[in-house]
N, C-alpha and C. Protein backbone atom coordinates (compact mmCIF):
# COMPACT_ATOMS: atom_id res chain seq x y z
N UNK A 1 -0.97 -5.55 -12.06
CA UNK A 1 -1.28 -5.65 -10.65
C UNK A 1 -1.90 -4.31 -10.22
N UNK A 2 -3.01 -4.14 -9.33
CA UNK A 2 -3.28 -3.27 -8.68
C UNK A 2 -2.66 -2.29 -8.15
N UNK A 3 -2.56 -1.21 -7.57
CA UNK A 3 -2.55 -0.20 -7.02
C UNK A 3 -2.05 -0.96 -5.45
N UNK A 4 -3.04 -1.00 -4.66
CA UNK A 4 -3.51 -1.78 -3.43
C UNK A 4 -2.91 -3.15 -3.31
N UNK A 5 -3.00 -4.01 -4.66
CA UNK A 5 -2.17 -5.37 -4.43
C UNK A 5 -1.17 -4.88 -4.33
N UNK A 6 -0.53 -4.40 -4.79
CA UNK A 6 1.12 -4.12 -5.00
C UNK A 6 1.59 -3.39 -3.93
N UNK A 7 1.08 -2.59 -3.65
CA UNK A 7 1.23 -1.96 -2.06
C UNK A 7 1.26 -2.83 -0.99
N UNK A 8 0.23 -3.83 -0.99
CA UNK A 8 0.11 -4.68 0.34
C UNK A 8 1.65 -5.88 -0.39
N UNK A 9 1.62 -6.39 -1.64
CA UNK A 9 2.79 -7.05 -1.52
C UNK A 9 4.32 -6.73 -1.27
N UNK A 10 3.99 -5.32 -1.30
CA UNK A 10 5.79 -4.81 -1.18
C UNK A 10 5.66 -4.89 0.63
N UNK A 11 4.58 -4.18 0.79
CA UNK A 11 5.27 -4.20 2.28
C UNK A 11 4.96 -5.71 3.13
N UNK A 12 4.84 -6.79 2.43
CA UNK A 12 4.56 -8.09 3.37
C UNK A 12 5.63 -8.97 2.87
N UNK A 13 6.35 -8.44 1.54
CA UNK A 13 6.95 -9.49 0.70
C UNK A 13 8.14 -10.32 1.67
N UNK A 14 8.46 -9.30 2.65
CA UNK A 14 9.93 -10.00 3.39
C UNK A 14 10.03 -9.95 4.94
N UNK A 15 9.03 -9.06 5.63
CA UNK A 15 8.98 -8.79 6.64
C UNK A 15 7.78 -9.72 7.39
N UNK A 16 6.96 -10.38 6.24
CA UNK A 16 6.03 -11.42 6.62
C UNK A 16 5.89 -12.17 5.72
N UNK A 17 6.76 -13.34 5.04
CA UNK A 17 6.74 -13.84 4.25
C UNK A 17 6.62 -15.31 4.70
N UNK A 18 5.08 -16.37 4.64
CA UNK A 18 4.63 -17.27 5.09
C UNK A 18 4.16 -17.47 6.29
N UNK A 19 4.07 -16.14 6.53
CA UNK A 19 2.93 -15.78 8.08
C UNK A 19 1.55 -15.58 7.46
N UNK A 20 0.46 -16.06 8.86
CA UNK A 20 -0.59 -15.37 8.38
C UNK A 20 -0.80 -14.21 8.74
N UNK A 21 -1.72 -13.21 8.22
CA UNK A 21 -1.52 -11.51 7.72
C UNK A 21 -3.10 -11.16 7.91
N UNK A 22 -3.39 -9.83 8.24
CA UNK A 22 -4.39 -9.41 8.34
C UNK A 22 -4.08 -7.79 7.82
N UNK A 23 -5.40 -7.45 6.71
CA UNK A 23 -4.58 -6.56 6.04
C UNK A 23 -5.61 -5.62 5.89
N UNK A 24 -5.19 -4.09 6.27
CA UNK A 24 -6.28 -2.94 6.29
C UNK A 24 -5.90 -2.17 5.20
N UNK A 25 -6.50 -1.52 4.17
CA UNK A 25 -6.51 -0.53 3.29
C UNK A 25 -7.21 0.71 3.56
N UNK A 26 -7.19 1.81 3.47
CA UNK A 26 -8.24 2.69 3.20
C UNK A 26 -7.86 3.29 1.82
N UNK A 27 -8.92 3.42 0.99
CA UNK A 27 -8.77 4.14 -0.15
C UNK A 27 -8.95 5.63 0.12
N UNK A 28 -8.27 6.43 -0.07
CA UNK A 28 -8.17 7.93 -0.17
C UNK A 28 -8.97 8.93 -1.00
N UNK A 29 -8.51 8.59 -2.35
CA UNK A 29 -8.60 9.72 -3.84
C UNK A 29 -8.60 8.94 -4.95
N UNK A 30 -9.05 8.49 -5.97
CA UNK A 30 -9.23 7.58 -7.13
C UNK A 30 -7.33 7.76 -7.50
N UNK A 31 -6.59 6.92 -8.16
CA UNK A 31 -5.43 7.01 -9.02
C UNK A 31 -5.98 7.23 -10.37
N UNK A 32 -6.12 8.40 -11.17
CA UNK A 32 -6.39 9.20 -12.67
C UNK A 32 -5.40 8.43 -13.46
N UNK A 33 -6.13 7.65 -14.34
CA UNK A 33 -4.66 7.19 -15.67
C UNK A 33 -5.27 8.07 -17.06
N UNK A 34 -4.08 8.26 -17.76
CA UNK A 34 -2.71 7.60 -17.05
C UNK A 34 -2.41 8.35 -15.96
N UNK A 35 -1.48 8.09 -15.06
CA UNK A 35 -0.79 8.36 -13.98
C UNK A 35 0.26 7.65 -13.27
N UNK A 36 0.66 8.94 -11.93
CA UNK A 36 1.72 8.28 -11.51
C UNK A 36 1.76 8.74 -9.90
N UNK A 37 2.30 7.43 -9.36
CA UNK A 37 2.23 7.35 -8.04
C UNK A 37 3.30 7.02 -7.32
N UNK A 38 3.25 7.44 -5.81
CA UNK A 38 4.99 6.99 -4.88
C UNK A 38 4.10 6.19 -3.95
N UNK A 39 5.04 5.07 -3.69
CA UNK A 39 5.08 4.05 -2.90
C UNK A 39 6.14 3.90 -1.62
N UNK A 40 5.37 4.09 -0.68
CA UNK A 40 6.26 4.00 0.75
C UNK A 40 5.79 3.13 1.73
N UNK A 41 6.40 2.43 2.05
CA UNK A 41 6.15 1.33 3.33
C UNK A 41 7.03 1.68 4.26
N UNK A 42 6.89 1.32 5.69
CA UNK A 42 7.70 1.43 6.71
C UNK A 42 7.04 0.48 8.10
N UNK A 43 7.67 -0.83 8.46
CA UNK A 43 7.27 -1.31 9.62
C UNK A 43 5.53 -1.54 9.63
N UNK A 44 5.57 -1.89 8.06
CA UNK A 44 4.10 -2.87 8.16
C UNK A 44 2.78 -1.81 7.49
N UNK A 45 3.30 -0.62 7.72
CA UNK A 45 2.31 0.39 6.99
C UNK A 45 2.91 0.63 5.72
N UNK A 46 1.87 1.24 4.76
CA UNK A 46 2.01 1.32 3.54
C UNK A 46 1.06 2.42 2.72
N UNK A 47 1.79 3.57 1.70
CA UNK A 47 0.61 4.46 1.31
C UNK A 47 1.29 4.77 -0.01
N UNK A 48 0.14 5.14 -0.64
CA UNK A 48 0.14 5.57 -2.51
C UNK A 48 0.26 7.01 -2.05
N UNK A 49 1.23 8.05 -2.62
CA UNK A 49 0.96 9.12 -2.82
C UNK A 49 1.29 9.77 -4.40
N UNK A 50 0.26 10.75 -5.01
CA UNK A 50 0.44 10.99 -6.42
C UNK A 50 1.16 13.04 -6.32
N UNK A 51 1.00 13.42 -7.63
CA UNK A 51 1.17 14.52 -7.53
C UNK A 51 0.97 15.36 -6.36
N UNK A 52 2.03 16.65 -6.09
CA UNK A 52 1.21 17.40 -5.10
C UNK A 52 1.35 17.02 -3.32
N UNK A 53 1.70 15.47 -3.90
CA UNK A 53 1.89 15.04 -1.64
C UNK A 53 0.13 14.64 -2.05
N UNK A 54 -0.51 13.61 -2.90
CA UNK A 54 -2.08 13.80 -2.79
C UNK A 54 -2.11 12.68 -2.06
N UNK A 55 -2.44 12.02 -1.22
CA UNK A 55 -2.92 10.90 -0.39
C UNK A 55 -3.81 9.55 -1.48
N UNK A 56 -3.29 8.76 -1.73
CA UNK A 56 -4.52 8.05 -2.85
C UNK A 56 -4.94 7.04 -1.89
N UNK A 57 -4.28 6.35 -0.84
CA UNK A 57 -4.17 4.81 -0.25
C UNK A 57 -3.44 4.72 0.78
N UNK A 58 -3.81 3.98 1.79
CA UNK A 58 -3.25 3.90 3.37
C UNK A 58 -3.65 2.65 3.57
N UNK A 59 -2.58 1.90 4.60
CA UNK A 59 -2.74 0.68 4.93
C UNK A 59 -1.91 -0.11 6.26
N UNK A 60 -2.34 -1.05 6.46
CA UNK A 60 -1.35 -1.69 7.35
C UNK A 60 -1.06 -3.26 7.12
N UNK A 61 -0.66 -4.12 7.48
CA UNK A 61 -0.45 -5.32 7.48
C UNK A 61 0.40 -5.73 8.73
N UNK A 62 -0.53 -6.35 9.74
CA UNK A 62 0.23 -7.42 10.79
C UNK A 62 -0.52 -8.61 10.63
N UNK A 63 0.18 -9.69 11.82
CA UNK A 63 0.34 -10.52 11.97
C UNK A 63 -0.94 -10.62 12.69
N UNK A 64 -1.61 -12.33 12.38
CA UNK A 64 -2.72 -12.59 12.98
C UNK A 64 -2.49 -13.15 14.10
């Protein structure tokens, strides 16, 4: 799975699960493999961060 898929599915998996969804990404900084990344969601937003605090991915997901 993606980077970005997996991000948008953690944060929709339960908090919008069989709603319809409208879903923003911004890509940041490429993810370098191999590598490794932190995953945080909170109240519909969602972001990749790697080494360092680096920003890779930002997002949101509400309701249409």
């Amino acid at each position: 799975m993606t980077d970005p898929t997996r991000a948008f599915y953690d944060a929709i998996a339960e908090d919008y699960a069989g709603e319809a969804v409208v879903v923003h990404a911004e890509f940041e900084a490429p993810v370098l493999l191999p590598g490794a990344v932190t995953y945080g969601a909170q109240e519909g937003r969602f972001e990749l961060r790697g080494p360092g605090d680096r920003l890779h991915l930002t997002g949101e997901v509400r309701p249409v």
